[in-house]
Protein backbone atom coordinates (compact mmCIF):
# COMPACT_ATOMS: atom_id res chain seq x y z
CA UNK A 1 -112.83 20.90 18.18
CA UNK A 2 -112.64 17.85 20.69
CA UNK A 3 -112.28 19.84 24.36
CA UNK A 4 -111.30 16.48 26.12
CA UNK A 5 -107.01 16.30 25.91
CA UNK A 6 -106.66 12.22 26.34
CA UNK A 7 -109.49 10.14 24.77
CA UNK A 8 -109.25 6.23 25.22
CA UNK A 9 -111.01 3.31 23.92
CA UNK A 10 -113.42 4.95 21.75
CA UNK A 11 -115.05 4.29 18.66
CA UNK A 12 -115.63 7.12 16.04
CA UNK A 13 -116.85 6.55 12.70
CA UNK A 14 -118.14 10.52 11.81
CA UNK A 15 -117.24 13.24 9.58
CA UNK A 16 -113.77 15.14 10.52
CA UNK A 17 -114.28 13.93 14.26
CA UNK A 18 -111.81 16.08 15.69
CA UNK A 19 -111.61 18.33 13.39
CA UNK A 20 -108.92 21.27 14.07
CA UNK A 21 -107.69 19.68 17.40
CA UNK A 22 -104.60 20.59 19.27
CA UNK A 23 -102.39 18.55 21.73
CA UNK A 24 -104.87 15.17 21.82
CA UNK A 25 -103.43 11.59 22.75
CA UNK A 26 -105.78 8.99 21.34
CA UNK A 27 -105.11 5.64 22.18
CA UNK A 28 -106.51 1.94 21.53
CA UNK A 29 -109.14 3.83 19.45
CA UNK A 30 -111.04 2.58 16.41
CA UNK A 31 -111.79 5.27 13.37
CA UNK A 32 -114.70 2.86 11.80
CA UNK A 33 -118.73 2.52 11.68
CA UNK A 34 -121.82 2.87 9.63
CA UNK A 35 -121.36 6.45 9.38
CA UNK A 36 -118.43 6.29 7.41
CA UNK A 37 -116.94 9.47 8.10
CA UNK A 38 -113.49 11.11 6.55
CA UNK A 39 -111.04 13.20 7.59
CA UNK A 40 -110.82 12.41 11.29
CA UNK A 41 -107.82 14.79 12.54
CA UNK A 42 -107.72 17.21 9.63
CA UNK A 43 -106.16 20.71 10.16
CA UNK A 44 -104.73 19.26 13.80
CA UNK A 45 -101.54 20.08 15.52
CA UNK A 46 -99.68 17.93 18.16
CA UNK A 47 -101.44 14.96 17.72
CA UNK A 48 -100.06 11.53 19.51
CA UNK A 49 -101.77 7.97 17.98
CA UNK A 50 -100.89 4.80 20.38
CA UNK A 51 -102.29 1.29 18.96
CA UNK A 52 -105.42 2.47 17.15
CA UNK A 53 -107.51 0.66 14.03
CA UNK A 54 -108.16 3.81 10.69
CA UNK A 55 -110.18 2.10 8.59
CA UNK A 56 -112.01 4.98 7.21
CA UNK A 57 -110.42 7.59 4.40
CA UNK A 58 -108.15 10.72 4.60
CA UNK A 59 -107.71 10.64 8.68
CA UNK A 60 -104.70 12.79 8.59
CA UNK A 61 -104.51 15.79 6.39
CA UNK A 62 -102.92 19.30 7.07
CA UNK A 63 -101.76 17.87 10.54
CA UNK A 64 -98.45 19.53 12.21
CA UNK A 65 -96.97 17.67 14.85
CA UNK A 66 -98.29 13.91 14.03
CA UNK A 67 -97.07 10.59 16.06
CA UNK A 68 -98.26 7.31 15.15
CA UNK A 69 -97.33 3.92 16.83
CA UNK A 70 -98.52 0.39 16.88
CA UNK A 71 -101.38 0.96 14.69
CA UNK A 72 -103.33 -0.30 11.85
CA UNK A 73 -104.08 1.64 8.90
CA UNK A 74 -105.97 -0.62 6.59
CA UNK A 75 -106.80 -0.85 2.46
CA UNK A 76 -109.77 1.44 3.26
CA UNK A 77 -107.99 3.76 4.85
CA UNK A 78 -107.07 5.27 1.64
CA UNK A 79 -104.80 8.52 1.07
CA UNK A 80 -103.56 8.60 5.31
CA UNK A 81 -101.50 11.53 5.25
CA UNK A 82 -101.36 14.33 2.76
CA UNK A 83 -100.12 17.77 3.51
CA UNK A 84 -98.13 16.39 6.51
CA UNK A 85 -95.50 17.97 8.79
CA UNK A 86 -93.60 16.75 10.99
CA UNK A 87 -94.28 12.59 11.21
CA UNK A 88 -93.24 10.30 13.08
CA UNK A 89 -94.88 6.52 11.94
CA UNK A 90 -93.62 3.01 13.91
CA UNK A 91 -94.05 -0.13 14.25
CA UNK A 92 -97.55 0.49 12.62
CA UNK A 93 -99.16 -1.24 8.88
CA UNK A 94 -99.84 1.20 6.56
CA UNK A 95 -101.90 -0.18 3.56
CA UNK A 96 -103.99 2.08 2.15
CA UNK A 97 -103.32 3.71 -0.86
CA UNK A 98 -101.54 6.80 -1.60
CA UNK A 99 -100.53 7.14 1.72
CA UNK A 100 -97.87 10.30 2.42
CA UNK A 101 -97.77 12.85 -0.65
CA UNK A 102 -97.23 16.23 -0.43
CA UNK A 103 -95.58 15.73 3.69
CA UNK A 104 -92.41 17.23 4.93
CA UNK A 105 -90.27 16.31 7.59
CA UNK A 106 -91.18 12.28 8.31
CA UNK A 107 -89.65 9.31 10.23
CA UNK A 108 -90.68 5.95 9.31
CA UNK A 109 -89.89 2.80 11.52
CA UNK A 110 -90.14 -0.74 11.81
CA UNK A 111 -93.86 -0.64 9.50
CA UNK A 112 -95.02 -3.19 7.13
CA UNK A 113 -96.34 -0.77 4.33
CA UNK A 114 -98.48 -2.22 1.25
CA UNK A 115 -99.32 1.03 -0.58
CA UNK A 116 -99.21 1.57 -4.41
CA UNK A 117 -98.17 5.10 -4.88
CA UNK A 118 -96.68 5.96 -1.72
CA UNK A 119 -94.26 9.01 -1.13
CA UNK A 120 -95.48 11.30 -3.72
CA UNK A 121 -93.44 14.71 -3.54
CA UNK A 122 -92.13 14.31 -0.10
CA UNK A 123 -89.31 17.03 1.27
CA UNK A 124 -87.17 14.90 3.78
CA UNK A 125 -88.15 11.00 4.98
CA UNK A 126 -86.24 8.84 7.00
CA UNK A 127 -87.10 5.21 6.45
CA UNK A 128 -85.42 2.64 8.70
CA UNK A 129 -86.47 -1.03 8.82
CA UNK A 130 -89.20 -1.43 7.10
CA UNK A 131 -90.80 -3.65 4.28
CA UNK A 132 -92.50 -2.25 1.70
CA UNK A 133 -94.69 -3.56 -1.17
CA UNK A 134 -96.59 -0.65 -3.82
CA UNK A 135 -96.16 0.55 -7.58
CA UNK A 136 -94.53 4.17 -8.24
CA UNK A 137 -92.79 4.35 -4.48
CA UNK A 138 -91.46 7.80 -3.43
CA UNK A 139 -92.04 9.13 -6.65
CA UNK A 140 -90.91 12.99 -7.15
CA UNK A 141 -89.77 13.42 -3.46
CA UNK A 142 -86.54 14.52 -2.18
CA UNK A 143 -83.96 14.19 1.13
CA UNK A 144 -84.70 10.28 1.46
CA UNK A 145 -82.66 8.54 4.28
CA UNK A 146 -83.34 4.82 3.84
CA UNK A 147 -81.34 2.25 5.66
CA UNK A 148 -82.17 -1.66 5.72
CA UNK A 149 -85.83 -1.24 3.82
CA UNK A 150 -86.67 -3.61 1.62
CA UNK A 151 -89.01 -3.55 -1.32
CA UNK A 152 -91.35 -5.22 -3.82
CA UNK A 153 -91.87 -3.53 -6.40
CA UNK A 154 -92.05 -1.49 -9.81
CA UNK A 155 -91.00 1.87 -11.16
CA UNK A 156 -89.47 3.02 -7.48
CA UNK A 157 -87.51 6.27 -6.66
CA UNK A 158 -88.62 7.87 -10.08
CA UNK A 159 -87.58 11.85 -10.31
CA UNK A 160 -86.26 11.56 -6.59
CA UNK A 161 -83.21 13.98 -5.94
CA UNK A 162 -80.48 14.48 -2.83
CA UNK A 163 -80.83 11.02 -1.59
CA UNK A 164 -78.92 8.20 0.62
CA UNK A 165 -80.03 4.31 0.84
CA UNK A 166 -77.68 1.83 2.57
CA UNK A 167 -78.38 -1.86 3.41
CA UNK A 168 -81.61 -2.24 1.83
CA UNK A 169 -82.72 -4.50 -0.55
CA UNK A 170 -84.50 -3.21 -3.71
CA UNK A 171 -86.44 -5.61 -5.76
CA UNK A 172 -88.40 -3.26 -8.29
CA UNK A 173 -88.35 -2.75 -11.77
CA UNK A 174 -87.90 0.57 -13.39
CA UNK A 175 -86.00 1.35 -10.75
CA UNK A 176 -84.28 5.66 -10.25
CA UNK A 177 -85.41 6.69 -13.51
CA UNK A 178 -84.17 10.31 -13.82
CA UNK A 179 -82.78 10.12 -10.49
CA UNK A 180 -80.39 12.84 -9.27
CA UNK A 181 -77.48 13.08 -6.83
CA UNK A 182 -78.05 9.68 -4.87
CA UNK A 183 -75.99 7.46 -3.03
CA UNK A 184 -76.68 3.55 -2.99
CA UNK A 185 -74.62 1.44 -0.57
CA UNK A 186 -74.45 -1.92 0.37
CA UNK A 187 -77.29 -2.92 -0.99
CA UNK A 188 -78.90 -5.54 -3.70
CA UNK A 189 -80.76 -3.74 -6.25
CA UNK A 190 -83.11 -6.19 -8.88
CA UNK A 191 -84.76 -5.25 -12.01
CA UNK A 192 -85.00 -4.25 -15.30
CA UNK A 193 -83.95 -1.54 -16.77
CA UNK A 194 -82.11 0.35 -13.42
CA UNK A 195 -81.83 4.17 -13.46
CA UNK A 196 -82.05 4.85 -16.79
CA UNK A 197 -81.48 8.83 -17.67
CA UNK A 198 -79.94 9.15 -13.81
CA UNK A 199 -77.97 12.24 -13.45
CA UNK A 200 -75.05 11.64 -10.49
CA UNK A 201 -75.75 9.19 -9.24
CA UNK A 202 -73.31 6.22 -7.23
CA UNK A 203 -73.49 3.03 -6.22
CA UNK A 204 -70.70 1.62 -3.41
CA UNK A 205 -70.57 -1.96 -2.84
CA UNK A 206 -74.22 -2.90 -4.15
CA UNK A 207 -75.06 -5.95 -5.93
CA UNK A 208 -76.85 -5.30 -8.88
CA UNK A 209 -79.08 -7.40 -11.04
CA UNK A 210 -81.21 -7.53 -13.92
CA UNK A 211 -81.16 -6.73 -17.89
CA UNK A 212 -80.10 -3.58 -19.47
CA UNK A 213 -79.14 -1.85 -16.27
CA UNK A 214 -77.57 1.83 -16.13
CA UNK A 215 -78.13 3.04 -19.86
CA UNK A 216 -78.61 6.94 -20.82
CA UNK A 217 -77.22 8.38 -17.18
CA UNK A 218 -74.81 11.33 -16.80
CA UNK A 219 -72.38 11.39 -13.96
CA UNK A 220 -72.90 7.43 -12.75
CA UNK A 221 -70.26 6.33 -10.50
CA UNK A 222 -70.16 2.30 -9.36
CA UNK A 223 -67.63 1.51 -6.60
CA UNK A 224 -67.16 -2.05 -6.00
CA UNK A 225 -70.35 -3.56 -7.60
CA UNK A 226 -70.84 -6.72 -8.52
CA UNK A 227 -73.19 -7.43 -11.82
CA UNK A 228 -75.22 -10.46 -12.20
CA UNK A 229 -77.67 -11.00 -15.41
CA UNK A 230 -76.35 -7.56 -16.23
CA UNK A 231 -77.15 -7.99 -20.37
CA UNK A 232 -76.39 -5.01 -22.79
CA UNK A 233 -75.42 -2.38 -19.62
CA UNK A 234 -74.45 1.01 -19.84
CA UNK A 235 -75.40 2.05 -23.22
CA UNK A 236 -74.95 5.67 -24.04
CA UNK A 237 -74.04 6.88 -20.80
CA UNK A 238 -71.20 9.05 -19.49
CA UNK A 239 -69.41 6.13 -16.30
CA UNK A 240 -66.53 5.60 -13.79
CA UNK A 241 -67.21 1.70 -13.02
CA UNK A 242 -65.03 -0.63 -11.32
CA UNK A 243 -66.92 -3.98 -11.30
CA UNK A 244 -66.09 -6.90 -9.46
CA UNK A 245 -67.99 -9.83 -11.38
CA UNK A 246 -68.42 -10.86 -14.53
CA UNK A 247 -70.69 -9.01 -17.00
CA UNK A 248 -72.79 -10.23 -19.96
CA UNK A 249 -72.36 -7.38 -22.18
CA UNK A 250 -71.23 -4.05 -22.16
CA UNK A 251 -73.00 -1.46 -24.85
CA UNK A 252 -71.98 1.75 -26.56
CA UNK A 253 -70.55 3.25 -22.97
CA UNK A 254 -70.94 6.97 -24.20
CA UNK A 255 -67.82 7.83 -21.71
CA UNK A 256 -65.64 7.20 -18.77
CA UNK A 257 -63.60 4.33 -18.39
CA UNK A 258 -65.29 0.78 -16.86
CA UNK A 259 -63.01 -2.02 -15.12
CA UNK A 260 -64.06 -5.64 -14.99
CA UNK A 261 -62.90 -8.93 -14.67
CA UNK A 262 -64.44 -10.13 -17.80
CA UNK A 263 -67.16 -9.27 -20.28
CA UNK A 264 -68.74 -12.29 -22.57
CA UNK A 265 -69.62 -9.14 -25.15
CA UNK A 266 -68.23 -5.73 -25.54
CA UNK A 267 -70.81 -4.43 -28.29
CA UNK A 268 -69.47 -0.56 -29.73
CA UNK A 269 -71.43 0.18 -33.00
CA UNK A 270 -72.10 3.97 -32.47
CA UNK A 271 -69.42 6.17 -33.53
CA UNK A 272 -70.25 8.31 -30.44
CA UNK A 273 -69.97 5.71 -28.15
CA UNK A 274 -65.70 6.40 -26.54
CA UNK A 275 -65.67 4.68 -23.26
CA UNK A 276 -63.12 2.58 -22.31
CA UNK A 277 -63.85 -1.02 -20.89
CA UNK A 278 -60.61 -2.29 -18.96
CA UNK A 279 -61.04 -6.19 -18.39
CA UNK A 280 -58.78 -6.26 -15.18
């Protein structure tokens, strides 16, 4: 354990360097050097990170109590938090990979995160203004709060559950497969293939975009939406829709009654298939 509570411009680059600390302030640090060491502040509590450089793997693992600001977390610094409670993460890059899995209880703010699979299993995140580029994003984690993120991306918010997003803009393919009881507002989502086999889940005043959107869901609610490039949408799923654009084509709706303005093809060649589509 490190004795000393505040540690300042310091270099460390050695294995688990403060290993099972409590209550340290580090600040204008680097975690780098020949020695290549991992694990930096695993098994810590109450730990405070001000404008440091982690390019080395695994620095924060098991930590309770974590705040990180105006730092760098680089490609090297590869799985950054796992087993996490209690984050809080601004104004900071994170780019390594598989950063946060397996954390509870995290506030995200103002970062620029590159990171394929990021947000595995997470209980409870609050993203807020932040831009985000990575594959398989928050897969399997529940209780997200997002408002005005935007993202790059492909097969994002797969398995999530309990969730809210407003004013962000989503441009991933793949997009809330299996998702469950989520709210999307005001926001642009574009892709392929959006939330295919969702289970209750609504989107209010979103714009969304892309082929073959909505298809196989149970409970999907769209408030207000407008549809562009929206080609053989909603096939076999159980919908309340009132749309506000024009749609390509509308496909074997399984249930539930959709409103639009118009609709270039309504296709219904499954016997199964008794929603209503109301061009209004």
């Amino acid at each position: 354990m490190y004795m000393s509570n505040i540690i300042k411009n310091q270099t460390f680059d050695e294995e688990r360097a403060f290993y099972g600390s409590t209550s340290l302030t580090v600040s204008e640090c680097a975690f780098d050097g020949p020695a290549d060491g991992e694990s930096a502040f695993k098994e810590c509590k109450i730990i405070n990170v001000d404008n440091c450089f982690f390019n080395l793997r695994y620095p924060f693992w098991h930590v309770d109590g974590l705040k990180i600001s105006h730092s760098e977390l680089t490609p090297l610094c590869r799985a950054a938090l796992w087993y996490t409670n209690g984050a809080e993460i601004g104004n900071s890059k994170l780019h390594g990979i598989k950063a946060l899995r397996e954390c509870s209880d995290i506030s995200v703010y103002g970062c620029d995160i590159v990171s394929a699979e990021f947000g595995w299993f997470v209980n409870g995140i609050d993203m807020t203004d932040c831009k985000v580029e990575g594959e398989y994003f928050m897969l399997r984690s529940n209780k997200l709060n997002f408002n005005g993120v935007t993202l790059n991306g492909k097969y994002s918010f797969q398995y999530i559950e309990d969730s809210v997003f407003e004013n962000c803009v989503f441009n991933t393919k793949d997009a809330f497969w299996h998702a469950k009881n989520v709210v999307v507002r005001d926001s642009v989502i574009k892709g392929e293939y959006l939330a295919w086999y969702c289970e209750n889940v609504t989107f209010e005043n979103c714009e969304i975009i892309g082929t073959q959107p909505l298809c196989y869901c149970k409970g999907l609610k769209l408030i207000n939406c407008e549809m562009t490039e929206c080609d053989l949408s909603f096939e076999k799923s159980e919908v309340e829709a009132t749309v506000t654009t024009p749609v390509i084509s509308i496909k074997n709706p399984l249930s539930g009654t959709i409103y639009v303005p118009e609709c270039g093809e309504l296709i219904f060649d499954d016997p199964e298939a008794k929603g209503k589509v109301i061009i209004k």
